[in-house]
Structures are given as structure tokens and as C-alpha cells.
PDB file of N, CA and C in Angstrom:
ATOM      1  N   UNK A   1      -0.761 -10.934  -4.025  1.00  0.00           N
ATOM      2  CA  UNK A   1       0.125 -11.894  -4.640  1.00  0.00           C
ATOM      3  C   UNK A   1      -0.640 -13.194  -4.845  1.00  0.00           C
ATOM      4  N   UNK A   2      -0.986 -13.509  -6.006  1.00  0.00           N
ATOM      5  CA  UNK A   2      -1.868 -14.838  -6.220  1.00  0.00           C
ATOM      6  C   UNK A   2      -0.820 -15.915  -6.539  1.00  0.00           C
ATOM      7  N   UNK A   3       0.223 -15.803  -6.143  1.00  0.00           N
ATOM      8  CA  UNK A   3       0.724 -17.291  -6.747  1.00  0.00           C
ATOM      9  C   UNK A   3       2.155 -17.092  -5.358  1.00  0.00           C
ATOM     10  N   UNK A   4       2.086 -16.259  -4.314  1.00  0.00           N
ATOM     11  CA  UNK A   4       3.047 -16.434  -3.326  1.00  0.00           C
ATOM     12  C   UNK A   4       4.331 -15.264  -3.216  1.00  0.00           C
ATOM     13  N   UNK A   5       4.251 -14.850  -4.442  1.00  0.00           N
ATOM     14  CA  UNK A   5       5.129 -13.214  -4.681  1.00  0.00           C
ATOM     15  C   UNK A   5       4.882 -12.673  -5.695  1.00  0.00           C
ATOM     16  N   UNK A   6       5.244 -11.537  -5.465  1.00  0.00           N
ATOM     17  CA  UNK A   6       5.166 -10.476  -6.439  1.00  0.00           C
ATOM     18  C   UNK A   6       6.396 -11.018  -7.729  1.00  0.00           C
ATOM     19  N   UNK A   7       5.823 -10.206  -8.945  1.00  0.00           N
ATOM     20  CA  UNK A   7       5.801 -10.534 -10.032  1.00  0.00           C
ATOM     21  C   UNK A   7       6.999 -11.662 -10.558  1.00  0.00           C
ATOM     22  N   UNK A   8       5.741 -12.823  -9.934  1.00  0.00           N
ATOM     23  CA  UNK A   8       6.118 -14.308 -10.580  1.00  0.00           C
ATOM     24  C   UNK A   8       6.106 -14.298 -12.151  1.00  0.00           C
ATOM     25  N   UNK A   9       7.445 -15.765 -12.465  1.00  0.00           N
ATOM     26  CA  UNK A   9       7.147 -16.133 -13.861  1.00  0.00           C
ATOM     27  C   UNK A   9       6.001 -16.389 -14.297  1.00  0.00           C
ATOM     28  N   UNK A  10       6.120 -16.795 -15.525  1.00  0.00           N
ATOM     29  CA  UNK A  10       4.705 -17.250 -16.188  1.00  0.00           C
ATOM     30  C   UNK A  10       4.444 -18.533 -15.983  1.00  0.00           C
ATOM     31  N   UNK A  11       5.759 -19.349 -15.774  1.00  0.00           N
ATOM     32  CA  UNK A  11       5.741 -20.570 -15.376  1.00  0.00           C
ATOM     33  C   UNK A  11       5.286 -21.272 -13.712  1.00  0.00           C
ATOM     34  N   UNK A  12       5.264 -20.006 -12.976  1.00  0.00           N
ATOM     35  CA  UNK A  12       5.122 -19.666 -11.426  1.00  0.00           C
ATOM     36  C   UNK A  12       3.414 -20.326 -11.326  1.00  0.00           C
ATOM     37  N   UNK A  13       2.952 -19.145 -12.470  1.00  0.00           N
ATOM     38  CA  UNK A  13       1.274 -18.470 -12.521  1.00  0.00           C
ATOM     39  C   UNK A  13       0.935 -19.794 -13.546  1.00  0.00           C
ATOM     40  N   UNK A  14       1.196 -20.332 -13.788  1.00  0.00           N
ATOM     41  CA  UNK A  14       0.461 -21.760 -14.519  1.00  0.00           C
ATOM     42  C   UNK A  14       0.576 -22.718 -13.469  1.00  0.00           C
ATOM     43  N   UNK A  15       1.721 -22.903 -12.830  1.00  0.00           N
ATOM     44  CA  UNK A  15       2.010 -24.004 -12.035  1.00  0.00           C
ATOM     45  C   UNK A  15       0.703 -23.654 -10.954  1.00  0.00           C
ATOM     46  N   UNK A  16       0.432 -22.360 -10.772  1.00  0.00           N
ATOM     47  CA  UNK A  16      -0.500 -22.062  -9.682  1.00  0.00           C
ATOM     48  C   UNK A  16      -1.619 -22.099 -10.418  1.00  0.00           C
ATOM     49  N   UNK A  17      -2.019 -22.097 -11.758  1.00  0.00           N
ATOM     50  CA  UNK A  17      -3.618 -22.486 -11.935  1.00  0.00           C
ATOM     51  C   UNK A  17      -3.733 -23.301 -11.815  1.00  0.00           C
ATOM     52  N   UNK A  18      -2.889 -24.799 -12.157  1.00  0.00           N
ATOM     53  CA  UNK A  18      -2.743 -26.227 -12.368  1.00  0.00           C
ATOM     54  C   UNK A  18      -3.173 -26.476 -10.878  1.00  0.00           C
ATOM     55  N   UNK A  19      -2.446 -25.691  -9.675  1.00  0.00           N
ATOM     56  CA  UNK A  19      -2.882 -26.463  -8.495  1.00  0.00           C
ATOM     57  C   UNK A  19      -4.505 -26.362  -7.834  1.00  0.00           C
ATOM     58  N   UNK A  20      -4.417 -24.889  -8.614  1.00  0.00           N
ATOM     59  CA  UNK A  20      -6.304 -24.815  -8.179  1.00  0.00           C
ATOM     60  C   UNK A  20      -7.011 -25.550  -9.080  1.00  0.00           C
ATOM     61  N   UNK A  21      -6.801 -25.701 -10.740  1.00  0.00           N
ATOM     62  CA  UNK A  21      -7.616 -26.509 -11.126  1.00  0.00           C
ATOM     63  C   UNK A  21      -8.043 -28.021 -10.418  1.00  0.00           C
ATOM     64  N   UNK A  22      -6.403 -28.685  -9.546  1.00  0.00           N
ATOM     65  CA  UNK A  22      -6.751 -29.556  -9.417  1.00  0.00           C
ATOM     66  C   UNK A  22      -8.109 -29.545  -8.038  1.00  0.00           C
ATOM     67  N   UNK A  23      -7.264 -28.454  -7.343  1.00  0.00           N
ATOM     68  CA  UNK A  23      -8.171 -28.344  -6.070  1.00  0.00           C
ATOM     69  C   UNK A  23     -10.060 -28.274  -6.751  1.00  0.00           C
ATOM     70  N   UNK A  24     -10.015 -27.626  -7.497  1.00  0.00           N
ATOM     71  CA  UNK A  24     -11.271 -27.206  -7.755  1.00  0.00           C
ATOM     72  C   UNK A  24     -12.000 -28.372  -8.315  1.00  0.00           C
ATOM     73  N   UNK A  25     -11.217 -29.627  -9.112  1.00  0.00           N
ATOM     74  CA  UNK A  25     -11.948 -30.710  -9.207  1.00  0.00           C
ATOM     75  C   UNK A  25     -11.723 -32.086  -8.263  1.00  0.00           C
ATOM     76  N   UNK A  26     -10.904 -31.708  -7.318  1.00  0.00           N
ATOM     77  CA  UNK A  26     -11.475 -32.701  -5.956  1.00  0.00           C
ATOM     78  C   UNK A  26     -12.142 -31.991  -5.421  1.00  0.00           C
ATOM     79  N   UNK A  27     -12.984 -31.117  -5.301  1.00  0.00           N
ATOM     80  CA  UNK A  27     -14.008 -30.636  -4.734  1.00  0.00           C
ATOM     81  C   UNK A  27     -15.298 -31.140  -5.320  1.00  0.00           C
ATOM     82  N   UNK A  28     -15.289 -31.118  -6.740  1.00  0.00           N
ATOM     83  CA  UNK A  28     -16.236 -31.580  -7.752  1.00  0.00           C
ATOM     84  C   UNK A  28     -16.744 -33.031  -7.424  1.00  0.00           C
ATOM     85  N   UNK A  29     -15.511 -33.485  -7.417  1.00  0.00           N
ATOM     86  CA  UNK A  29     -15.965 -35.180  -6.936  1.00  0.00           C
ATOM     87  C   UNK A  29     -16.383 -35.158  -5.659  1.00  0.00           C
ATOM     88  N   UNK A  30     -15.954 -34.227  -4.850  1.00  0.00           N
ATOM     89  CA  UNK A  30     -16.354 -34.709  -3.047  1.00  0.00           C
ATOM     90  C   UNK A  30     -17.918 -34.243  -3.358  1.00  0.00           C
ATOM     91  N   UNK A  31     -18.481 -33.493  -4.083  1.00  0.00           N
ATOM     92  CA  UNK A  31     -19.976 -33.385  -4.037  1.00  0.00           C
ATOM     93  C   UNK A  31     -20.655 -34.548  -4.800  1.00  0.00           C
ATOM     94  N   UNK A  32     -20.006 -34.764  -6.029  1.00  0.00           N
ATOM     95  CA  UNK A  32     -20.349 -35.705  -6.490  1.00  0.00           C
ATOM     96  C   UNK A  32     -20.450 -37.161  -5.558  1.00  0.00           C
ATOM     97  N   UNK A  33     -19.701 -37.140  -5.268  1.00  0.00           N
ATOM     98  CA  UNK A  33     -19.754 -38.395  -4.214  1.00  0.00           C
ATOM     99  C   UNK A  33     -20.508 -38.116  -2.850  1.00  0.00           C
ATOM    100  N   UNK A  34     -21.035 -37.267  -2.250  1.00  0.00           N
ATOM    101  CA  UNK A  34     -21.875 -36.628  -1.726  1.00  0.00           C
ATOM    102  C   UNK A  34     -21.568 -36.098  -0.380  1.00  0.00           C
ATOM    103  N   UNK A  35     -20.007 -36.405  -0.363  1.00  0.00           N
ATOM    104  CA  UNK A  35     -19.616 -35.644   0.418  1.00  0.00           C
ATOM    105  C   UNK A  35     -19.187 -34.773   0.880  1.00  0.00           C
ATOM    106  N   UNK A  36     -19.155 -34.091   2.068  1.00  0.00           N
ATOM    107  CA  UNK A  36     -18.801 -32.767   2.241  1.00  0.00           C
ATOM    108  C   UNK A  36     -17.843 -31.660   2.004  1.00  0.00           C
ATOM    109  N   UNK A  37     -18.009 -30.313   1.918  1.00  0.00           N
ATOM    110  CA  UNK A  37     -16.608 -29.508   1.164  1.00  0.00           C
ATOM    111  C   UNK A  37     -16.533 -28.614   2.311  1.00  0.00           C
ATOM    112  N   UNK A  38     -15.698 -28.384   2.323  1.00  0.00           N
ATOM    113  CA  UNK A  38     -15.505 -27.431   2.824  1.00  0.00           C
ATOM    114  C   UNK A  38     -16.412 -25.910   2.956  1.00  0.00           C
ATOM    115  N   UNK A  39     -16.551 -25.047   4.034  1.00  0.00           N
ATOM    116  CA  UNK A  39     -17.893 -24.275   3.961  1.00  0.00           C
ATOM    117  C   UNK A  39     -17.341 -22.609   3.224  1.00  0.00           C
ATOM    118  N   UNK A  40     -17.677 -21.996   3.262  1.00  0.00           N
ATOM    119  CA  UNK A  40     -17.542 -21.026   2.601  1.00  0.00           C
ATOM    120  C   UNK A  40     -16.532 -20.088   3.672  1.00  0.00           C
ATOM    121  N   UNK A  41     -15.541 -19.281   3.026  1.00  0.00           N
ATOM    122  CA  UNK A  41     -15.061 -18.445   3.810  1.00  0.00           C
ATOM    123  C   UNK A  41     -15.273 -17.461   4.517  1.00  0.00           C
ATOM    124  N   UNK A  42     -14.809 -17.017   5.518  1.00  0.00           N
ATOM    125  CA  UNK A  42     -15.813 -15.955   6.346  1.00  0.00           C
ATOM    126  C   UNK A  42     -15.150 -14.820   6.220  1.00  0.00           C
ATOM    127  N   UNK A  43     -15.624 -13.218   6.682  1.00  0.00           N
ATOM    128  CA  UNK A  43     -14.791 -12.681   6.704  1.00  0.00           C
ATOM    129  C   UNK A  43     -14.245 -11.533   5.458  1.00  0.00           C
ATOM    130  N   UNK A  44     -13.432 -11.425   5.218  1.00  0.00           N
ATOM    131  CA  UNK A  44     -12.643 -10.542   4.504  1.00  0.00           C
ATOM    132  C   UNK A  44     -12.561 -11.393   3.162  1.00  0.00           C
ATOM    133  N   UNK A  45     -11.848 -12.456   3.323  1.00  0.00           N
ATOM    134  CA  UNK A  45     -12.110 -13.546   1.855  1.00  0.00           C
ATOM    135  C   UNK A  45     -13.242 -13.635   1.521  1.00  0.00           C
ATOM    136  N   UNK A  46     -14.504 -13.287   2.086  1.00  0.00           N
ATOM    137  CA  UNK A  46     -16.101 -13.676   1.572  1.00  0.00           C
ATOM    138  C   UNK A  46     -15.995 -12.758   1.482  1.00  0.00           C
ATOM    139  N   UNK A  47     -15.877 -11.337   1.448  1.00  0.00           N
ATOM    140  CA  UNK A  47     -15.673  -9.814   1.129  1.00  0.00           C
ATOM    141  C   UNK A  47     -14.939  -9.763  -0.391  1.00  0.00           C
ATOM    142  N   UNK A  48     -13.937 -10.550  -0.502  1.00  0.00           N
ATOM    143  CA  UNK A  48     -12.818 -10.515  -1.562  1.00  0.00           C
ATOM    144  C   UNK A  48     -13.310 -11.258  -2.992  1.00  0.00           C
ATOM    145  N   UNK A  49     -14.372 -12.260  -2.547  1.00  0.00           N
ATOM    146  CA  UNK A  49     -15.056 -13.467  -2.816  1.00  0.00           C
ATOM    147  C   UNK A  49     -16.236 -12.786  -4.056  1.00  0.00           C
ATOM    148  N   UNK A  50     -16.963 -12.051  -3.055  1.00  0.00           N
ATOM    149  CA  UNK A  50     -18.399 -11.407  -3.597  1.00  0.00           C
ATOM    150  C   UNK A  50     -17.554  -9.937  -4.627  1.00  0.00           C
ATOM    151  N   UNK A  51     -16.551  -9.080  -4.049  1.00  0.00           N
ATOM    152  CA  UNK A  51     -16.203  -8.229  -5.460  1.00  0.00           C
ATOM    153  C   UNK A  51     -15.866  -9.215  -6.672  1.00  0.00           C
ATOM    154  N   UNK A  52     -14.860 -10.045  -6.691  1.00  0.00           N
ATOM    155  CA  UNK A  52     -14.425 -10.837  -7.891  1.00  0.00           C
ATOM    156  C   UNK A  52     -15.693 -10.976  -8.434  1.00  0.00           C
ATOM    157  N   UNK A  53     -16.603 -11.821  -7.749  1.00  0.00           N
ATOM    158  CA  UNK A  53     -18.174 -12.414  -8.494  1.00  0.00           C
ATOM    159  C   UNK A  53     -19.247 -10.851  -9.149  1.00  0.00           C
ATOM    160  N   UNK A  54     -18.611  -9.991  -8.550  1.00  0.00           N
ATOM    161  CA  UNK A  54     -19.591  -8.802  -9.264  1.00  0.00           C
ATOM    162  C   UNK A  54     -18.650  -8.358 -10.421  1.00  0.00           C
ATOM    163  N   UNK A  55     -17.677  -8.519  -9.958  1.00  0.00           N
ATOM    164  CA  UNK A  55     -17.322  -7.853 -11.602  1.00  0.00           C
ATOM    165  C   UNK A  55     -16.954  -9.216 -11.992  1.00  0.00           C
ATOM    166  N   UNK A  56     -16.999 -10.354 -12.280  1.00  0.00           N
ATOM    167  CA  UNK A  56     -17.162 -11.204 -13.464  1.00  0.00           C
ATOM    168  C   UNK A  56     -18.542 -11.632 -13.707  1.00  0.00           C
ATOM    169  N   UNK A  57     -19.319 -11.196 -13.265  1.00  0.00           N
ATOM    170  CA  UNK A  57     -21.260 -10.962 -13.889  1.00  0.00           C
ATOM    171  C   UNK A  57     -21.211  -9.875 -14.177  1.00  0.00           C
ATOM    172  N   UNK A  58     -20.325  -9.066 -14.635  1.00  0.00           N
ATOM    173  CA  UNK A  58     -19.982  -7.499 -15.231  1.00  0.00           C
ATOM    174  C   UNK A  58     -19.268  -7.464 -16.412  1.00  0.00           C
ATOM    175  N   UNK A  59     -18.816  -8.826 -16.686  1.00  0.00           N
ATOM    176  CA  UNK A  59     -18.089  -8.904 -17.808  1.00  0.00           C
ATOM    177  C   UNK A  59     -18.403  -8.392 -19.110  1.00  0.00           C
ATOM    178  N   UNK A  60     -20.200  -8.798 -19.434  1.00  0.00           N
ATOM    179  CA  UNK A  60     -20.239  -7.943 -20.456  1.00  0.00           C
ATOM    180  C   UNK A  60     -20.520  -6.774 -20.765  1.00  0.00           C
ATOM    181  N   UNK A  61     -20.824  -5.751 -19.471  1.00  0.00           N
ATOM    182  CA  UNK A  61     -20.676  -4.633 -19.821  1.00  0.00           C
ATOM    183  C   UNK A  61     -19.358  -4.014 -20.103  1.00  0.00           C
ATOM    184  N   UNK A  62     -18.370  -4.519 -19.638  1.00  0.00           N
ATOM    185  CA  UNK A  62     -16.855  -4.384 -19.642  1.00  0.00           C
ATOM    186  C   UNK A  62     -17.181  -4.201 -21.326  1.00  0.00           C
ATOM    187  N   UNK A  63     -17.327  -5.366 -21.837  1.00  0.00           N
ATOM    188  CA  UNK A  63     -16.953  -5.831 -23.350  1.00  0.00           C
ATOM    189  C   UNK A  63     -17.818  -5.423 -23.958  1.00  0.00           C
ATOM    190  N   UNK A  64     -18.819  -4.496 -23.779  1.00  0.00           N
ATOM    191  CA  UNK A  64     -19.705  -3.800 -24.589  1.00  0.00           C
ATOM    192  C   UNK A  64     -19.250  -2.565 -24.666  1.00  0.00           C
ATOM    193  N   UNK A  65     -18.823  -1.975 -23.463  1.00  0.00           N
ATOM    194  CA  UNK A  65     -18.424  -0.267 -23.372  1.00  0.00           C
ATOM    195  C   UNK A  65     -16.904  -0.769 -23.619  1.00  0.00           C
ATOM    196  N   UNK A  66     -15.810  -1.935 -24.459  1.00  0.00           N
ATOM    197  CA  UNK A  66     -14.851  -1.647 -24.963  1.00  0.00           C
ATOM    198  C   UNK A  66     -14.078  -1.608 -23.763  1.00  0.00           C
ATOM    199  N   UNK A  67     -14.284  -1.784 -22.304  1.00  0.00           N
ATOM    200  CA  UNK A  67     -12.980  -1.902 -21.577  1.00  0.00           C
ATOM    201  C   UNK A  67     -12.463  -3.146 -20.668  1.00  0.00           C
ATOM    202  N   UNK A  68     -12.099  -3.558 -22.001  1.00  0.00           N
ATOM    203  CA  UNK A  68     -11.570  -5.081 -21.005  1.00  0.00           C
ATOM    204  C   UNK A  68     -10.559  -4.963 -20.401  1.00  0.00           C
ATOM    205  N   UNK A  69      -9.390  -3.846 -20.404  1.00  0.00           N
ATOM    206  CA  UNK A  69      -8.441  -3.797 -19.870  1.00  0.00           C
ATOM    207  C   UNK A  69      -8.784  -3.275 -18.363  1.00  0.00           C
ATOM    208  N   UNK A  70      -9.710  -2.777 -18.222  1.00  0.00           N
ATOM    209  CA  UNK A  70     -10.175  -2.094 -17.511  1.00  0.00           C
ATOM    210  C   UNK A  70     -10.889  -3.273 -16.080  1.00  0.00           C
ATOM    211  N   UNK A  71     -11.563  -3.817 -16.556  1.00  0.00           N
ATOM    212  CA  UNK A  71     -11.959  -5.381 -16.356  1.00  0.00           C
ATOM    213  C   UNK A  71     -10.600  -6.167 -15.638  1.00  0.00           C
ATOM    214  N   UNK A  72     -10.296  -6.210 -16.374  1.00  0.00           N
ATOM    215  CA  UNK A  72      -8.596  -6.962 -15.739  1.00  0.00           C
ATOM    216  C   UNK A  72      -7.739  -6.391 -14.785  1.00  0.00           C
ATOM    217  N   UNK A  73      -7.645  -5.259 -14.651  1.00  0.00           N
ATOM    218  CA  UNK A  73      -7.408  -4.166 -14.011  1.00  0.00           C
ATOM    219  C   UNK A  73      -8.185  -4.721 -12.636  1.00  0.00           C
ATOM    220  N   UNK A  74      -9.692  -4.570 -12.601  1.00  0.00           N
ATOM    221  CA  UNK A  74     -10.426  -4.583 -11.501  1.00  0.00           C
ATOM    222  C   UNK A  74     -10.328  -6.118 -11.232  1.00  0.00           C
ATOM    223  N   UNK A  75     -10.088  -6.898 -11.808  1.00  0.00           N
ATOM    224  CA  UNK A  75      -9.972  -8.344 -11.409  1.00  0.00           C
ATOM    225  C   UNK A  75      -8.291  -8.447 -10.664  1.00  0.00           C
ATOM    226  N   UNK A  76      -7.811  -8.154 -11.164  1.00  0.00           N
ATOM    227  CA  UNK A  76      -5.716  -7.726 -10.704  1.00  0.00           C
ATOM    228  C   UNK A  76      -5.910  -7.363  -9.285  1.00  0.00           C
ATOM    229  N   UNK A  77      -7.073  -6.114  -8.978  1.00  0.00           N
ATOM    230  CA  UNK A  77      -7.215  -5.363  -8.054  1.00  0.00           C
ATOM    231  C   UNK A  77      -7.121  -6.384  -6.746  1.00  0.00           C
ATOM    232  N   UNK A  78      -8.346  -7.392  -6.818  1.00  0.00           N
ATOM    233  CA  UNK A  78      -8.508  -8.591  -5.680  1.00  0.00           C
ATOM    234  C   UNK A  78      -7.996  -9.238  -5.415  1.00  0.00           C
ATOM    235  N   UNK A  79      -7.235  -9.946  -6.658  1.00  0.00           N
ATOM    236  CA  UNK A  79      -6.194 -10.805  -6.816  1.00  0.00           C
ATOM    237  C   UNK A  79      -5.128 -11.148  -6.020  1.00  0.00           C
ATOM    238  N   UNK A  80      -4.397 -10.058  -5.409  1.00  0.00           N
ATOM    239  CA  UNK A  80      -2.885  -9.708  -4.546  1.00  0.00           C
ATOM    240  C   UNK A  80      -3.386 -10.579  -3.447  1.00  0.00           C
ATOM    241  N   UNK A  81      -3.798 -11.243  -3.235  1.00  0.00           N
ATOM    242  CA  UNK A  81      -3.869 -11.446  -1.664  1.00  0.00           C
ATOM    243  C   UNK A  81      -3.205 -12.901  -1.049  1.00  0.00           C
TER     244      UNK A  81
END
């Protein structure tokens, strides 16, 4: 469940990118400003972490062999949590 339950509005799943975008650029500035972030997750989330990152450096084979649904599918897969 990426946004807190199962099959949220659309309005649910924006409100929840909006909050990571923001998270993701006070992070930007805390480096920028040279201070510290938070360290990397341990565990099962650094497990959850490294599939997402292999299949989105997989993207274009997805979109060469024609299966982006397929792609989304395996990205959906990690997602629930």
C-alpha cells in the first residue's frame, strides 16, 4: 500500500506524491546546505530499495522488448508496502 490503503483515490496517490516530492526536496537542501540526511535504510527496505533501482535501470529494455506494462507490473510489485 503506497499511499496507506489499498486501492486509494487518485486524489489519495497525488496528495501522496506531493508529500514525497516535498520530502525529497528538503533533503536536497539539507545537502545543499551541508547538512546531514538521514542514512540509508537497513534491512528489508534496502532489500525493497535495490529491486525498485534494478528494474528502473531496466527501463529500457522493458521499452525495447515492448513491455511496459510489464515494467509497471514489476514496479506495483514493491510498491505495497
Amino acid at each position: 500500500m503506497i499511499v496507506g490503503r489499498r486501492h486509494a483515490s487518485l486524489y489519495a496517490f497525488l496528495a501522496e506524491l506531493q508529500h514525497e516530492q516535498g520530502d525529497t526536496e528538503t533533503i536536497l537542501h539539507q545537502i545543499y546546505l551541508g547538512q546531514s540526511v538521514r542514512h540509508l535504510p537497513k534491512g528489508k527496505l534496502q532489500e525493497v530499495e535495490n529491486w525498485i533501482s534494478n528494474i528502473v535501470r531496466s527501463y529500457d529494455e522493458y521499452v525495447k522488448d515492448y513491455n511496459v506494462l510489464k515494467y509497471l507490473k514489476d514496479l506495483g510489485h514493491y510498491m505495497h508496502l
